[in-house]
PDB file of N, CA and C in Angstrom:
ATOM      1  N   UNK A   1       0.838  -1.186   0.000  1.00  0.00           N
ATOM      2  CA  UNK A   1       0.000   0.000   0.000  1.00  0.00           C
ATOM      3  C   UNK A   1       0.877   1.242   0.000  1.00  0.00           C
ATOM      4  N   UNK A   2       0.586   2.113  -0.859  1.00  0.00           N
ATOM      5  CA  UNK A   2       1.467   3.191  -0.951  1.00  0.00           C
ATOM      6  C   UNK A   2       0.801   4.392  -0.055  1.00  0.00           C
ATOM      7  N   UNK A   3       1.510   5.458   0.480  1.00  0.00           N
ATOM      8  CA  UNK A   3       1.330   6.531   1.295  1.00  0.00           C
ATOM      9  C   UNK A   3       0.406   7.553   0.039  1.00  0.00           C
ATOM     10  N   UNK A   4       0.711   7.891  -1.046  1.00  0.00           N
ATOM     11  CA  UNK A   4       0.265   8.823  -1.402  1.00  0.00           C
ATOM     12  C   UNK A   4      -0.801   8.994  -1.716  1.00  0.00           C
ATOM     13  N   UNK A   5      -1.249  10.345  -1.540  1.00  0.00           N
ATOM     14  CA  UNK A   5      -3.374  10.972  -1.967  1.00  0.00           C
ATOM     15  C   UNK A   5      -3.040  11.258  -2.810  1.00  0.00           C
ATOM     16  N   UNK A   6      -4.032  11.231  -3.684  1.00  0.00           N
ATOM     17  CA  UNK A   6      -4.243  12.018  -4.388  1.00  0.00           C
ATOM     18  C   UNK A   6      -4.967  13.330  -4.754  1.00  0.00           C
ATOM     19  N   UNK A   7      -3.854  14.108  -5.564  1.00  0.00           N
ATOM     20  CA  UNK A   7      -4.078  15.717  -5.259  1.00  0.00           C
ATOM     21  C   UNK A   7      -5.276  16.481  -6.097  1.00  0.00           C
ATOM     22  N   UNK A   8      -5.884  17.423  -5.403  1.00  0.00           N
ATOM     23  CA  UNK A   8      -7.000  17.623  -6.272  1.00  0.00           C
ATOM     24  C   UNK A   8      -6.243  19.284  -7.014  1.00  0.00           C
ATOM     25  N   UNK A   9      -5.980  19.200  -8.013  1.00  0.00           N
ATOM     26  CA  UNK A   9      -5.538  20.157  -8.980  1.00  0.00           C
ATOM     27  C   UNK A   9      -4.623  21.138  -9.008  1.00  0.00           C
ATOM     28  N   UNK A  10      -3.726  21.334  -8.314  1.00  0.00           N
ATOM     29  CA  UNK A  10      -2.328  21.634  -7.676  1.00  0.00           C
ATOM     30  C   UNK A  10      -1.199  20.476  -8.130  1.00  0.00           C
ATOM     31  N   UNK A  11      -0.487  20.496  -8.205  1.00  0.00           N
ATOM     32  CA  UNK A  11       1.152  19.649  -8.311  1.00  0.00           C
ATOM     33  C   UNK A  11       1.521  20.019  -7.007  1.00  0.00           C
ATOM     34  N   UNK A  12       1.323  18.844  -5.900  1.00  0.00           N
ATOM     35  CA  UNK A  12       1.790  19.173  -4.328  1.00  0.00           C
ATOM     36  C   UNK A  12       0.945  20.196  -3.254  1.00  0.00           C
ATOM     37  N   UNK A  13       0.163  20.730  -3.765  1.00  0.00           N
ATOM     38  CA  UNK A  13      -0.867  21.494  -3.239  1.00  0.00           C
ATOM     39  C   UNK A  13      -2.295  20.763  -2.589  1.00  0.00           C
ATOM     40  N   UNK A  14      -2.270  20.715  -1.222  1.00  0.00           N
ATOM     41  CA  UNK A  14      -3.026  19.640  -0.429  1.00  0.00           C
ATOM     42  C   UNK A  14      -4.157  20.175  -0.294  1.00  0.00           C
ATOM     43  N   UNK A  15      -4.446  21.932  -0.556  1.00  0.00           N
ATOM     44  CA  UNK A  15      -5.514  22.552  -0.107  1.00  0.00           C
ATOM     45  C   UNK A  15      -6.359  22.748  -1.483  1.00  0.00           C
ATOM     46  N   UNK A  16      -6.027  21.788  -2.496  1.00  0.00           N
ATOM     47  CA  UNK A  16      -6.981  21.880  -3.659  1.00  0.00           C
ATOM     48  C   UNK A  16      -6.514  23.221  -4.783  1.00  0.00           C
ATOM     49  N   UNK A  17      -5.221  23.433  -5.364  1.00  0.00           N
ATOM     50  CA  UNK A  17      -5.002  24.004  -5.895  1.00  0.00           C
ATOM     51  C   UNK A  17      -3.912  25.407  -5.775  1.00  0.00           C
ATOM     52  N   UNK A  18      -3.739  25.782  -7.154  1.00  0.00           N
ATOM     53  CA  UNK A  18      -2.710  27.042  -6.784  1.00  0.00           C
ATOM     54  C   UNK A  18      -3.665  28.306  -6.506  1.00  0.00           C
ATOM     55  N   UNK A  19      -2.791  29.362  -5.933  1.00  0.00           N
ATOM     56  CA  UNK A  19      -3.334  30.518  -5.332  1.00  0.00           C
ATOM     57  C   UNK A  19      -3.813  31.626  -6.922  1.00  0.00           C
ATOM     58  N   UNK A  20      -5.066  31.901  -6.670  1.00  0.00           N
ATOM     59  CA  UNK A  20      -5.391  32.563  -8.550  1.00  0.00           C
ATOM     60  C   UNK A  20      -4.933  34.040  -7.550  1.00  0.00           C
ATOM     61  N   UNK A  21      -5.012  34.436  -6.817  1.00  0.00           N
ATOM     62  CA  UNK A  21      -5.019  36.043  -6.003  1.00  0.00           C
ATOM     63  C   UNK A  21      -3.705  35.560  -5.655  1.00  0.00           C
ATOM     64  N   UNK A  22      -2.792  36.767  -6.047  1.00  0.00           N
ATOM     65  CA  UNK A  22      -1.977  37.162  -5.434  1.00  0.00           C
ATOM     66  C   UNK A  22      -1.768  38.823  -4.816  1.00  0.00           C
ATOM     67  N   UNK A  23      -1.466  38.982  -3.590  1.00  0.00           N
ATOM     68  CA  UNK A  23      -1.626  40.165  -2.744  1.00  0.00           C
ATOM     69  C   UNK A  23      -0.831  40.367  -3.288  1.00  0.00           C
ATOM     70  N   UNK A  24      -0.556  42.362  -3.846  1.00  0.00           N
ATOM     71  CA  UNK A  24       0.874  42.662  -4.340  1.00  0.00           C
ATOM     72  C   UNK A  24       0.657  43.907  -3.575  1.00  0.00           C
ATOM     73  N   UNK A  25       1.749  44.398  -2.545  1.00  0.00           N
ATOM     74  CA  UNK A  25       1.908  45.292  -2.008  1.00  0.00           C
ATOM     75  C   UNK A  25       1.401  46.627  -2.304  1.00  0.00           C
ATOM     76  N   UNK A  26       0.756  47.399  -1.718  1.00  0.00           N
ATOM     77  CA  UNK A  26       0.495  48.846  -2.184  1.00  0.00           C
ATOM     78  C   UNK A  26       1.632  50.108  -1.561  1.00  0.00           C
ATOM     79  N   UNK A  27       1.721  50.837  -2.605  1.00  0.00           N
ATOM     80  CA  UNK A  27       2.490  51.962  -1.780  1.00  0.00           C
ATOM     81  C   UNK A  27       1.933  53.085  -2.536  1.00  0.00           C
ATOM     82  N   UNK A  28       1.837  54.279  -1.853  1.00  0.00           N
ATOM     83  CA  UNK A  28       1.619  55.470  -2.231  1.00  0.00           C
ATOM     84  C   UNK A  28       1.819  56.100  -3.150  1.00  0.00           C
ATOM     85  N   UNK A  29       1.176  56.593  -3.939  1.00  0.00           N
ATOM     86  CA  UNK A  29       1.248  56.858  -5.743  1.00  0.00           C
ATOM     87  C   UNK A  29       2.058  58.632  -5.146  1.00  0.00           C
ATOM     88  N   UNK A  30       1.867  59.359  -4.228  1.00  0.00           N
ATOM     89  CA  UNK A  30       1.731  60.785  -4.109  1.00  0.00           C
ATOM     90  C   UNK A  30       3.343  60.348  -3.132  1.00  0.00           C
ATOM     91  N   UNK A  31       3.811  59.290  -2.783  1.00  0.00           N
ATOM     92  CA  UNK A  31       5.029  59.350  -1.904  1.00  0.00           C
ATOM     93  C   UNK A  31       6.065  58.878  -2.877  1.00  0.00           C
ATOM     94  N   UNK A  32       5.995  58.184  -3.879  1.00  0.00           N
ATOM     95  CA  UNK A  32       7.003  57.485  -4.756  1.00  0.00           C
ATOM     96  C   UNK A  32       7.039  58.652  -5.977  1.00  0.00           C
ATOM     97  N   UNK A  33       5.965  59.304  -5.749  1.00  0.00           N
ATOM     98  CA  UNK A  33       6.655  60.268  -7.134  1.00  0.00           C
ATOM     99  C   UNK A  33       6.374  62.140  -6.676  1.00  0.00           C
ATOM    100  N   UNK A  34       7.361  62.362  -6.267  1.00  0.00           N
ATOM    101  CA  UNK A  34       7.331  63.435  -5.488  1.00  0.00           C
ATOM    102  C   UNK A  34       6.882  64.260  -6.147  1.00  0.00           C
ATOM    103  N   UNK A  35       6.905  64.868  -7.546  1.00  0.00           N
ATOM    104  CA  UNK A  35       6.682  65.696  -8.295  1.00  0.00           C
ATOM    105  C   UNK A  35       4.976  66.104  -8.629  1.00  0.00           C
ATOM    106  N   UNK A  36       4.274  64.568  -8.241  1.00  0.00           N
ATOM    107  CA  UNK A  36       2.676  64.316  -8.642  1.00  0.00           C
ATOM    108  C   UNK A  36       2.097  65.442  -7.375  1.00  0.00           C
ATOM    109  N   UNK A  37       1.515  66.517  -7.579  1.00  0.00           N
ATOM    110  CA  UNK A  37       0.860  67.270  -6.584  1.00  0.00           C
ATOM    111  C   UNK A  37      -0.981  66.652  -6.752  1.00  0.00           C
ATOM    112  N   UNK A  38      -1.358  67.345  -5.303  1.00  0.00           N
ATOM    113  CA  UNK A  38      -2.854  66.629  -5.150  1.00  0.00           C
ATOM    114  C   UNK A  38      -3.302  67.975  -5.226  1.00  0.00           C
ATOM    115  N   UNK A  39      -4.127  68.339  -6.818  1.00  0.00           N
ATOM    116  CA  UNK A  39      -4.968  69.550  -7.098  1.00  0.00           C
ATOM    117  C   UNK A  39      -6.618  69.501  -7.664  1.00  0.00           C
ATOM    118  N   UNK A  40      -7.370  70.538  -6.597  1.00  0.00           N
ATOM    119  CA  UNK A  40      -8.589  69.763  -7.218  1.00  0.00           C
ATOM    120  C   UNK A  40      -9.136  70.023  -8.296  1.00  0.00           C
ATOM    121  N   UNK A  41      -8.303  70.702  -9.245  1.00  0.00           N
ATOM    122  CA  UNK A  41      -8.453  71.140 -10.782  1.00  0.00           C
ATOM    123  C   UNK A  41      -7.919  69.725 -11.259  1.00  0.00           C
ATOM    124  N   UNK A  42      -7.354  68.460 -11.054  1.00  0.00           N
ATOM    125  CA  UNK A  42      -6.783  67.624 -11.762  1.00  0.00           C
ATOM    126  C   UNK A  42      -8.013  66.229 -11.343  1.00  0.00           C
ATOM    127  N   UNK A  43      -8.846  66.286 -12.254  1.00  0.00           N
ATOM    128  CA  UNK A  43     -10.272  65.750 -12.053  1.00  0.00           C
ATOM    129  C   UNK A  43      -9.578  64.657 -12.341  1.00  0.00           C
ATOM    130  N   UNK A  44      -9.264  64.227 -13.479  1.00  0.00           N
ATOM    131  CA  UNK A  44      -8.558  63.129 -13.594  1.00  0.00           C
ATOM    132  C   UNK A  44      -8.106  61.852 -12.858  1.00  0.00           C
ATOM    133  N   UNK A  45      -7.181  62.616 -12.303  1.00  0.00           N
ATOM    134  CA  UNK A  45      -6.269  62.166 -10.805  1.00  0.00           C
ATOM    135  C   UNK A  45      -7.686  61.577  -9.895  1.00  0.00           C
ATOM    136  N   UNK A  46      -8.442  62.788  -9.579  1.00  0.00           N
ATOM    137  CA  UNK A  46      -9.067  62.126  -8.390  1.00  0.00           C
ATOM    138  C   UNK A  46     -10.192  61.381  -8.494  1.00  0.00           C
ATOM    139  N   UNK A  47     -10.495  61.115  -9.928  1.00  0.00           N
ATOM    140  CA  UNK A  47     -11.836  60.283 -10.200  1.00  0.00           C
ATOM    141  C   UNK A  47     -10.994  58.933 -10.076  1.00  0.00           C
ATOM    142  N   UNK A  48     -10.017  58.184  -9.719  1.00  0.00           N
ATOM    143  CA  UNK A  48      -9.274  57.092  -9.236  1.00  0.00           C
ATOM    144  C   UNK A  48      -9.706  56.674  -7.616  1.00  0.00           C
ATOM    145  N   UNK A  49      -9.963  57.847  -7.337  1.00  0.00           N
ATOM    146  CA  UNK A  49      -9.823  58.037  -5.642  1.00  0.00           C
ATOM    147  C   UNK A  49     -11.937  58.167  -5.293  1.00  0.00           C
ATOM    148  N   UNK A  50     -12.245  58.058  -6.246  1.00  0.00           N
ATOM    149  CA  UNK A  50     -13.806  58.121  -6.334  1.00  0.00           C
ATOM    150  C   UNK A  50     -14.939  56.799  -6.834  1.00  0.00           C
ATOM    151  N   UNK A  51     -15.847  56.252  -5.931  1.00  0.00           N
ATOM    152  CA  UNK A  51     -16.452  55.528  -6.681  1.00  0.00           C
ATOM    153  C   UNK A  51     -17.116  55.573  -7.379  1.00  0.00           C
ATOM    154  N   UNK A  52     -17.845  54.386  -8.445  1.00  0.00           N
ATOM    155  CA  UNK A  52     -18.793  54.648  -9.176  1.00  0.00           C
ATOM    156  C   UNK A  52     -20.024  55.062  -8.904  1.00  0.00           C
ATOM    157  N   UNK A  53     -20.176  55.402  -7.399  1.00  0.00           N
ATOM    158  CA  UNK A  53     -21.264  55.826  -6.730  1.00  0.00           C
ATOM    159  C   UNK A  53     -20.891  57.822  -6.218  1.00  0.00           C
ATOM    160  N   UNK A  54     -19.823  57.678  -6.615  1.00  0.00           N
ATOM    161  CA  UNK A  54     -19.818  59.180  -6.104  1.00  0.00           C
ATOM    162  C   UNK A  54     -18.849  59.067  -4.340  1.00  0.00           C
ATOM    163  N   UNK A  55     -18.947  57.903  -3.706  1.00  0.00           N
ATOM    164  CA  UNK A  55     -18.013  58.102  -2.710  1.00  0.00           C
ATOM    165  C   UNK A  55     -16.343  58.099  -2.748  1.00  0.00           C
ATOM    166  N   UNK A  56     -15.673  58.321  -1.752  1.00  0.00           N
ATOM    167  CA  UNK A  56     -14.300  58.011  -1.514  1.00  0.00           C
ATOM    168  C   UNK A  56     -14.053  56.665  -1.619  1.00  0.00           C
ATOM    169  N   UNK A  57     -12.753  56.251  -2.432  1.00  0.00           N
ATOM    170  CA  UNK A  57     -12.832  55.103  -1.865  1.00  0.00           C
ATOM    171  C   UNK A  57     -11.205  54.918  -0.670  1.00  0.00           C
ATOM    172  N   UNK A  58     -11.591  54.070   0.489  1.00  0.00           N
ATOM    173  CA  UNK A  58     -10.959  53.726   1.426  1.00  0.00           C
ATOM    174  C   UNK A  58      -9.280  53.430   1.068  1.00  0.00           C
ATOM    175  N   UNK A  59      -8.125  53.715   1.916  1.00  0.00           N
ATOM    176  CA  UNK A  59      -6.716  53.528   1.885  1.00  0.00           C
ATOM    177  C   UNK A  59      -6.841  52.238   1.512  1.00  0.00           C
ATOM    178  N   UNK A  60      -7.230  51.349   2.019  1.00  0.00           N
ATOM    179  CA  UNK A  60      -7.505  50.381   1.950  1.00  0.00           C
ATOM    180  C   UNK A  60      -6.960  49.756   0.296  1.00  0.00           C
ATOM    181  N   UNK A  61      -8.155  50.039  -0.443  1.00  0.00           N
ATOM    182  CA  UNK A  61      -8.363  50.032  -1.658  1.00  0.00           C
ATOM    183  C   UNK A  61      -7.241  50.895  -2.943  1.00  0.00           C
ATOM    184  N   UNK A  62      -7.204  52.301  -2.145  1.00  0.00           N
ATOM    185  CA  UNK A  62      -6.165  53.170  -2.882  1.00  0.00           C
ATOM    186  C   UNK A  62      -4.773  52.654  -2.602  1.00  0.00           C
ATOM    187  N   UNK A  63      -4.146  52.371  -1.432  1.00  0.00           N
ATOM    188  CA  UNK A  63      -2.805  52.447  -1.010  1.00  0.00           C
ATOM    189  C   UNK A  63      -2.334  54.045  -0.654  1.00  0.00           C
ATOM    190  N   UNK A  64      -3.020  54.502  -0.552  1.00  0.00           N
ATOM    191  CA  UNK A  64      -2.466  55.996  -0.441  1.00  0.00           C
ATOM    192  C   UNK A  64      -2.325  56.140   1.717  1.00  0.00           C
ATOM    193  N   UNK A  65      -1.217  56.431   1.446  1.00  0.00           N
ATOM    194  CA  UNK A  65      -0.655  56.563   3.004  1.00  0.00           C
ATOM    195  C   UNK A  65      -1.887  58.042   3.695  1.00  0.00           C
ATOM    196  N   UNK A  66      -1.586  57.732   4.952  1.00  0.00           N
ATOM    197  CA  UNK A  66      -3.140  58.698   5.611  1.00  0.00           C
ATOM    198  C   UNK A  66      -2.370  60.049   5.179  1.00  0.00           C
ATOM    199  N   UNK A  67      -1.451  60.604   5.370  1.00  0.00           N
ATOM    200  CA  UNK A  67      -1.180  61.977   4.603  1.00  0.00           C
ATOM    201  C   UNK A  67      -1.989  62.772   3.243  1.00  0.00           C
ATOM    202  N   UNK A  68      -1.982  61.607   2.911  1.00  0.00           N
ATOM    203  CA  UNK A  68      -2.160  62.135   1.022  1.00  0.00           C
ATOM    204  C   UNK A  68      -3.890  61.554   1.265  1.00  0.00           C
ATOM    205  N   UNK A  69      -3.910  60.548   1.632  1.00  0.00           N
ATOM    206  CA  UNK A  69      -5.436  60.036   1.910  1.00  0.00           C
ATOM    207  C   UNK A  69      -6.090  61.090   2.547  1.00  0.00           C
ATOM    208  N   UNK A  70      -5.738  61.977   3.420  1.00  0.00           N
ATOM    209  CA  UNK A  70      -6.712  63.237   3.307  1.00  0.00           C
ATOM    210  C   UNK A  70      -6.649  64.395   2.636  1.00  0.00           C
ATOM    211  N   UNK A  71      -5.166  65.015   2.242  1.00  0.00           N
ATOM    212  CA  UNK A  71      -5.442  65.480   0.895  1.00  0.00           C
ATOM    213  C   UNK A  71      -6.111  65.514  -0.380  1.00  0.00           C
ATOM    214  N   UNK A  72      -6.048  64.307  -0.671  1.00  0.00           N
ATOM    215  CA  UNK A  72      -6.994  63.452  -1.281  1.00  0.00           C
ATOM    216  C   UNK A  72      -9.082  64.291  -1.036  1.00  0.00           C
ATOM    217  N   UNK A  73      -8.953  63.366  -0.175  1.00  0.00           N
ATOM    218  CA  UNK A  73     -10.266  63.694   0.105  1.00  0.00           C
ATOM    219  C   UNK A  73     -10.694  65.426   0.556  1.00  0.00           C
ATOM    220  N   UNK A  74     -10.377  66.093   1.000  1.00  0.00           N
ATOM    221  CA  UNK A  74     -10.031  67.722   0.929  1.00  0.00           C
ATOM    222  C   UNK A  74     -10.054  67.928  -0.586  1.00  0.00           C
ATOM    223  N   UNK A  75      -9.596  67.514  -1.263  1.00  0.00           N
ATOM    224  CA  UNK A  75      -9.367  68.068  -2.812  1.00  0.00           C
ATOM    225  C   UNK A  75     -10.848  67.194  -3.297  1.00  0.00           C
ATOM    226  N   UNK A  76     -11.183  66.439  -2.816  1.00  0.00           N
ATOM    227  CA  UNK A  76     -12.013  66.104  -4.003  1.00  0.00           C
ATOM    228  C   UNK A  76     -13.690  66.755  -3.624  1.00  0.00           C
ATOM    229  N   UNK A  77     -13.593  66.632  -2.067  1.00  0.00           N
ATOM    230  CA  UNK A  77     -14.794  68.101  -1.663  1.00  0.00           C
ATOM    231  C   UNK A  77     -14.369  69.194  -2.267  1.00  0.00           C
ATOM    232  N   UNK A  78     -13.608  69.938  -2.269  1.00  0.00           N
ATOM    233  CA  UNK A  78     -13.199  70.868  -3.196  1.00  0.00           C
ATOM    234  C   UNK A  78     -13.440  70.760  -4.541  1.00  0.00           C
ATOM    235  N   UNK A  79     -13.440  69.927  -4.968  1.00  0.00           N
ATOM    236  CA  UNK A  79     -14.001  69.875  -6.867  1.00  0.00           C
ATOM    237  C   UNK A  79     -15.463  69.526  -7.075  1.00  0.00           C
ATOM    238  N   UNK A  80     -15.747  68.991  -5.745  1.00  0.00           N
ATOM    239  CA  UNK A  80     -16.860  68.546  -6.056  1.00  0.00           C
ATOM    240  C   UNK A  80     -18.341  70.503  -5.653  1.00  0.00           C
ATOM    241  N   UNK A  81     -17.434  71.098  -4.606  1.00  0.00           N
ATOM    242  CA  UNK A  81     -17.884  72.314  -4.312  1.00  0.00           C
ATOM    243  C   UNK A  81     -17.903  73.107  -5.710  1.00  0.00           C
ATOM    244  N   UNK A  82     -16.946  72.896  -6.529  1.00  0.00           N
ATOM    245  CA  UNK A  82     -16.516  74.021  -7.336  1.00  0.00           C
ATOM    246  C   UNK A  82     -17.605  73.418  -8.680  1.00  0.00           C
ATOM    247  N   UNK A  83     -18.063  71.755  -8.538  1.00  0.00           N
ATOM    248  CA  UNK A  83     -19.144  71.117 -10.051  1.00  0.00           C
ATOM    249  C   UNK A  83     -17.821  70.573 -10.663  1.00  0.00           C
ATOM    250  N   UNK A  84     -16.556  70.277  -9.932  1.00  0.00           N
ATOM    251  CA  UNK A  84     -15.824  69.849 -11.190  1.00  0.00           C
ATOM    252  C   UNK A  84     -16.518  68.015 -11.291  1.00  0.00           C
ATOM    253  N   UNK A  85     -16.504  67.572 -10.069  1.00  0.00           N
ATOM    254  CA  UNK A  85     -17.157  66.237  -9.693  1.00  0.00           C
ATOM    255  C   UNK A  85     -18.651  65.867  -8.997  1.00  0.00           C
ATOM    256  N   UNK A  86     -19.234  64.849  -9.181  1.00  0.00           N
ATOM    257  CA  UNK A  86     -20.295  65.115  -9.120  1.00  0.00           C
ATOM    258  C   UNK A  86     -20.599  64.660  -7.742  1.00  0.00           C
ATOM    259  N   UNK A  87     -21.234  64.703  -6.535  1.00  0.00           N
ATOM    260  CA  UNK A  87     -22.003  64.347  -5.576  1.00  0.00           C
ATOM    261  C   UNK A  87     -22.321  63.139  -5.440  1.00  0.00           C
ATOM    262  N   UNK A  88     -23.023  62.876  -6.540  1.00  0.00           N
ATOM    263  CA  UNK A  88     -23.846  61.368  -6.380  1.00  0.00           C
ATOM    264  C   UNK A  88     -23.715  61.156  -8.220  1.00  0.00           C
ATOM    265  N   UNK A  89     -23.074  59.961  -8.236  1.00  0.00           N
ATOM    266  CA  UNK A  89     -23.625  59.498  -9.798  1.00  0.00           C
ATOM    267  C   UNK A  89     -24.636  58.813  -9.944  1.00  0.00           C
ATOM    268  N   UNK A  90     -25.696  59.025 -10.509  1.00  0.00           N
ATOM    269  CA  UNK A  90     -26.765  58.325 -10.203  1.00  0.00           C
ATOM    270  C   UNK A  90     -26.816  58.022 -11.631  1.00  0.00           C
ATOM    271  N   UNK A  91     -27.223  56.803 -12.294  1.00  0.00           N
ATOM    272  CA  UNK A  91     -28.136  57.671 -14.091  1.00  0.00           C
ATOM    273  C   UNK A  91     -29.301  57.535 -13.901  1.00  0.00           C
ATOM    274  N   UNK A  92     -29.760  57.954 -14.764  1.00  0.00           N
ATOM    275  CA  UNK A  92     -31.405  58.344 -15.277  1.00  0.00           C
ATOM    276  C   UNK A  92     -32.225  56.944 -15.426  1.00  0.00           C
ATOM    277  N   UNK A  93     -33.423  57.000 -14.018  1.00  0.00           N
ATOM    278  CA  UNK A  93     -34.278  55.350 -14.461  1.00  0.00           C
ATOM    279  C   UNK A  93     -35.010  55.658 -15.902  1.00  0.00           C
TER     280      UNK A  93
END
């Protein structure tokens, strides 16, 4: 009688396969490139930092270190005060 199971879809992988997600580190888009300023004329920039609902989205999600993560958000009330961004995206039922 031999020791070995058999593997369910992995080569040596006992937990049923290889990993499809791999975590890849986040780092700060506004700390690695010193030159990138946070302006709320640069709609662009901060519709990254915005959901498809009109909210912020979380460090979490961005990688943006808490420094710039409230810059961030300061600038984008600011565009959104000025009509550069919208409040709520809603579309039309």
């Amino acid at each position: 009688m031999s020791d070995e199971r058999p593997t369910s879809g992995g080569e040596g992988n006992e937990r049923g396969g290889d990993r499809k997600y791999f975590a890849r580190p986040k780092f700060c888009q506004f700390c690695a490139d010193k030159t990138l300023t946070i302006d709320y004329k640069k709609v662009d920039l901060l519709r990254k930092y915005v959901t498809e609902e009109g909210s912020l989205r979380p460090r979490r999600q961005t990688g943006a270190c808490a420094k710039h993560q409230r810059l961030v958000a300061a600038a984008v009330k600011q565009a959104r005060h000025v009509a550069l961004l919208p409040f709520a995206n809603r579309g039309i039922d």
